[in-house]
N, C-alpha and C. Protein backbone atom coordinates (compact mmCIF):
# COMPACT_ATOMS: atom_id res chain seq x y z
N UNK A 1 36.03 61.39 -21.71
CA UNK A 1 34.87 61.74 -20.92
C UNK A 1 35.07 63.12 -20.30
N UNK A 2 34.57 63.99 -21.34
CA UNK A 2 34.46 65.63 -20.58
C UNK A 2 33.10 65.45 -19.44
N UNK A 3 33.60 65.92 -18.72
CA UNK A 3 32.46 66.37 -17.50
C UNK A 3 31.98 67.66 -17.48
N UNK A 4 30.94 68.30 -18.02
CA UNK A 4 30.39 69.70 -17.50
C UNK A 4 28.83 69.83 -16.85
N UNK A 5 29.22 71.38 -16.09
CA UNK A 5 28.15 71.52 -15.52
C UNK A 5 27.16 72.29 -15.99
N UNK A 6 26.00 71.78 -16.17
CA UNK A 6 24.65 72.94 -16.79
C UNK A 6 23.85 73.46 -15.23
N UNK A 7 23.87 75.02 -15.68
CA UNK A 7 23.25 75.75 -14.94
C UNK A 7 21.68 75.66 -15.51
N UNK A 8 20.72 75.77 -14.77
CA UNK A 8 19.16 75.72 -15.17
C UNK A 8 17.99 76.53 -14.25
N UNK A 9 17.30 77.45 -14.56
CA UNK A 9 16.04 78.08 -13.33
C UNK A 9 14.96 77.34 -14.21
N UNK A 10 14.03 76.66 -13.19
CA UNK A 10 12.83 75.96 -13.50
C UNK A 10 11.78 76.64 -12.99
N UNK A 11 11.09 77.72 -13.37
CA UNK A 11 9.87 78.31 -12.25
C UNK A 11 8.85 77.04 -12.69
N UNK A 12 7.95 77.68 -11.44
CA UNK A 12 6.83 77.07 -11.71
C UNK A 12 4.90 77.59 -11.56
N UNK A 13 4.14 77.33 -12.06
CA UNK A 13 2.84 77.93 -12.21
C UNK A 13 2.09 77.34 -12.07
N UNK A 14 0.92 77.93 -12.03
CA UNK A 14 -0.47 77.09 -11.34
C UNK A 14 -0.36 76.08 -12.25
N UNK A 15 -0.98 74.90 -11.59
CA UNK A 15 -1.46 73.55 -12.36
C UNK A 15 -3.20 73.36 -11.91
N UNK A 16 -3.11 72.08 -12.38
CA UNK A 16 -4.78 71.65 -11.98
C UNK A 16 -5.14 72.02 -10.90
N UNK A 17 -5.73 72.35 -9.96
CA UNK A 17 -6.58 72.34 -8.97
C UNK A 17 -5.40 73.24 -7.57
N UNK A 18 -4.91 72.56 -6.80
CA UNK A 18 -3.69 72.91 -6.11
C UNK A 18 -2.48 72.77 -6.65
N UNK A 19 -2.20 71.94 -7.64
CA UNK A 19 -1.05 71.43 -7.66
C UNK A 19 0.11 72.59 -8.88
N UNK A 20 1.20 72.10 -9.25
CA UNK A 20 2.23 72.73 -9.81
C UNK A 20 2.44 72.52 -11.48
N UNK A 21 2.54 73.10 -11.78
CA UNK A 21 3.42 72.88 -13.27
C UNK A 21 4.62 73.09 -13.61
N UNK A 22 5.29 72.62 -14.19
CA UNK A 22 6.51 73.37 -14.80
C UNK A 22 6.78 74.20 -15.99
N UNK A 23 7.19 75.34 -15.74
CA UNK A 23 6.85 76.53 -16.94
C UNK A 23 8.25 76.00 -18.19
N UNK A 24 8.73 76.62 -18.88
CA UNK A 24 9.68 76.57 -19.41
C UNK A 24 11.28 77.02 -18.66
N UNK A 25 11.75 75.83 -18.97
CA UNK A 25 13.46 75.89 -18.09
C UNK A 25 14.39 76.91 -18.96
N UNK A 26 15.17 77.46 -18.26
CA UNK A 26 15.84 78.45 -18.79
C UNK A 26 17.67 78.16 -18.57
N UNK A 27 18.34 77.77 -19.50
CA UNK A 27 19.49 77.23 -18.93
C UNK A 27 20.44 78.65 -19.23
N UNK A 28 21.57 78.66 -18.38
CA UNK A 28 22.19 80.11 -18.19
C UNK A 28 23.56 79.45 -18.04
N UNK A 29 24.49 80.23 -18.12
CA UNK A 29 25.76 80.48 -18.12
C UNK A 29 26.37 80.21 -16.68
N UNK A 30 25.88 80.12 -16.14
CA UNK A 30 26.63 80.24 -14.58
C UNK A 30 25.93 79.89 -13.26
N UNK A 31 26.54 80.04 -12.19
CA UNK A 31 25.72 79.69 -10.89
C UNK A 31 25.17 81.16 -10.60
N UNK A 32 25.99 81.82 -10.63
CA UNK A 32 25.67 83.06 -10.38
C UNK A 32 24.29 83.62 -11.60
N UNK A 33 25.02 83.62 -12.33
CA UNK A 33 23.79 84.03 -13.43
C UNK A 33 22.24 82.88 -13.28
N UNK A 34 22.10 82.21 -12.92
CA UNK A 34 21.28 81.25 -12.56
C UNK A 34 20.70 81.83 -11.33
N UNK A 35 21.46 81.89 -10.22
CA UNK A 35 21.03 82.63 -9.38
C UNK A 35 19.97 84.14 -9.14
N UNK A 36 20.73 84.83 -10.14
CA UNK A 36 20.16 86.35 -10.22
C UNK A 36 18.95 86.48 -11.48
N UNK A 37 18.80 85.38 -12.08
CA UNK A 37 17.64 84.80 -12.61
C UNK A 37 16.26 84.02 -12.19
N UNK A 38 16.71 83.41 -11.10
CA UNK A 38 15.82 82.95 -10.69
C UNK A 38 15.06 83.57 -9.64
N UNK A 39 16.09 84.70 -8.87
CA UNK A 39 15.43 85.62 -8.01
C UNK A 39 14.50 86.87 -8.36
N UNK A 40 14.61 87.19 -9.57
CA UNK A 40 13.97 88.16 -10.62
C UNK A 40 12.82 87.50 -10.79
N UNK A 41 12.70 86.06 -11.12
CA UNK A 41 11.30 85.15 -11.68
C UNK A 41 10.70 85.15 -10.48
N UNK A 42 10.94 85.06 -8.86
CA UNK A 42 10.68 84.60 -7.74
C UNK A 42 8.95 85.37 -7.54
N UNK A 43 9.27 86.71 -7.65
CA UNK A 43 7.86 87.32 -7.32
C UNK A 43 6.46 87.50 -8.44
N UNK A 44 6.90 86.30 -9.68
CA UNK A 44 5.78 86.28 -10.60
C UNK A 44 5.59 85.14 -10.40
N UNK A 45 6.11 83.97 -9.80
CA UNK A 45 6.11 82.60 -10.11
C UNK A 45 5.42 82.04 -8.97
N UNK A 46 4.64 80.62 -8.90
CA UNK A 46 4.11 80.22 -7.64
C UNK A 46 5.86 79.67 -6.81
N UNK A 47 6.60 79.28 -7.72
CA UNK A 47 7.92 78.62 -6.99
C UNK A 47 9.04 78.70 -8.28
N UNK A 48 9.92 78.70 -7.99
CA UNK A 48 10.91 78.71 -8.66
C UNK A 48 12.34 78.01 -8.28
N UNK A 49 12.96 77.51 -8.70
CA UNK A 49 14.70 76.76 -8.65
C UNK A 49 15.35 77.05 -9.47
N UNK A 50 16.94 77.62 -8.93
CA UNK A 50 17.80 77.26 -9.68
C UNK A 50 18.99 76.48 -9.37
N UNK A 51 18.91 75.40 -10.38
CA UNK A 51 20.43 74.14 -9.89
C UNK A 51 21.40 74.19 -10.78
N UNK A 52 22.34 73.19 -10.60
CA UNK A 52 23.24 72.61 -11.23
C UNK A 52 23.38 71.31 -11.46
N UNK A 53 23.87 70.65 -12.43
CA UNK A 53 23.77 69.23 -12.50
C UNK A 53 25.11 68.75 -13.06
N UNK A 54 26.06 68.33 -12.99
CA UNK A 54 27.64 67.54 -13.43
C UNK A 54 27.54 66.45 -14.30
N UNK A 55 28.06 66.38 -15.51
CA UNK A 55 28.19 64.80 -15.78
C UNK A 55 28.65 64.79 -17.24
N UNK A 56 28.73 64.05 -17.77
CA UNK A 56 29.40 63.65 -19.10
C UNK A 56 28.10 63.33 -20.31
N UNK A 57 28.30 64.80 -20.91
CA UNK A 57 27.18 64.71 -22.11
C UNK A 57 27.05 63.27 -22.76
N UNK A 58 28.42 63.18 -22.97
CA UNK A 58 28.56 61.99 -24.00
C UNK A 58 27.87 60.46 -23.91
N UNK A 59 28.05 60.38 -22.29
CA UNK A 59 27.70 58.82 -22.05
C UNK A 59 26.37 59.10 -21.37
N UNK A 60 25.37 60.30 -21.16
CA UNK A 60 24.40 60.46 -20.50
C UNK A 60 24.45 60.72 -18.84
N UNK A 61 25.51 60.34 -18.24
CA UNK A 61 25.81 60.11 -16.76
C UNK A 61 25.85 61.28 -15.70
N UNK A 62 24.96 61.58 -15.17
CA UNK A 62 24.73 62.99 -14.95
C UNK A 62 24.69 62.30 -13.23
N UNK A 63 25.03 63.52 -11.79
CA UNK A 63 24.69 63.12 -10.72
C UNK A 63 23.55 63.21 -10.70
N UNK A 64 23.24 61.74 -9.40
CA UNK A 64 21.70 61.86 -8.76
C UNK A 64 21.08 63.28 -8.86
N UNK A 65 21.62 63.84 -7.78
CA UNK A 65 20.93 64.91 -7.14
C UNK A 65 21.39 66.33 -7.40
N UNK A 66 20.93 67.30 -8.27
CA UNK A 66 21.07 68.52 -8.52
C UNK A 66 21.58 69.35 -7.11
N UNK A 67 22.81 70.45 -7.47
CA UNK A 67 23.00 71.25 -6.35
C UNK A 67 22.29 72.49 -6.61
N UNK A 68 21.50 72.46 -5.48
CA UNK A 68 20.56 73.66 -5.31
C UNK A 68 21.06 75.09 -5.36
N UNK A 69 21.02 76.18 -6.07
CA UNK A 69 21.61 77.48 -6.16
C UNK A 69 20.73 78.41 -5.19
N UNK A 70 19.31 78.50 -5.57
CA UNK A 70 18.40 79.12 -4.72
C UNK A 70 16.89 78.34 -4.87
N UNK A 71 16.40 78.77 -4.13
CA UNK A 71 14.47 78.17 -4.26
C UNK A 71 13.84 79.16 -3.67
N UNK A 72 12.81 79.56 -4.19
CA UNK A 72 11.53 80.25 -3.88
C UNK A 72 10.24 79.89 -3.41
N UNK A 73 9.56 80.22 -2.96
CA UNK A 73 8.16 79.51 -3.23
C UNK A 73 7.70 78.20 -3.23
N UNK A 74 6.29 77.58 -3.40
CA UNK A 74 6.13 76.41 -3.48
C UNK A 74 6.47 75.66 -4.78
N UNK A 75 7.26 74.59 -4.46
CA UNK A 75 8.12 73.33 -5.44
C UNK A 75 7.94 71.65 -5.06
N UNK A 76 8.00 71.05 -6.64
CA UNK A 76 7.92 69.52 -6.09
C UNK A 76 8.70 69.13 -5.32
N UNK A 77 8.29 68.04 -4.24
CA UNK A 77 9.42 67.43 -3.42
C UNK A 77 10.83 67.14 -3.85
N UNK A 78 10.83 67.03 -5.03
CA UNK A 78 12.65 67.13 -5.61
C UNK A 78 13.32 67.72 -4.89
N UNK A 79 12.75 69.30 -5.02
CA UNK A 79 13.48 70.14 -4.54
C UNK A 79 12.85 70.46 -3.78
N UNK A 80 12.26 70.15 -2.62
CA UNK A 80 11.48 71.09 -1.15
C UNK A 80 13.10 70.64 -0.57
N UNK A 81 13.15 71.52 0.10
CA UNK A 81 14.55 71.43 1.10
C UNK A 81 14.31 71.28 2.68
């Protein structure tokens, strides 16, 4: 059981009426690189995140709760902080 961590920025864009969408996820190399990605997307996007998530490809077993790298803007309650 290898354990690794995937880095990911999720912006996000208008949806129906008020609400959110999720654009296409962008998975990156690093926290850092995740980071300086998602702050670049920050001023085109209605909201944007970038996390991390731990766990073992193999058996599916990933933690609950993603560690937050940065957030922007308006986001689903997942991630409102």
């Amino acid at each position: 059981m290898a354990r690794i961590t995937n880095y990911v920025v999720q912006p996000y864009i208008a949806g129906r009426g008020a609400g959110l969408k999720a654009d296409s996820p962008t998975a990156c190399k690093s926290a850092e690189a995740a980071r300086r990605m998602a702050e670049k997307m920050a001023p085109d996007r209605l909201g944007v995140v970038a996390y991390s998530t731990t766990g073992d490809a193999e058996t599916g077993d990933y933690d609950e709760e993603p560690e937050i790298l940065f957030r922007a803007g308006r986001l689903p309650e997942q991630f409102a902080g």
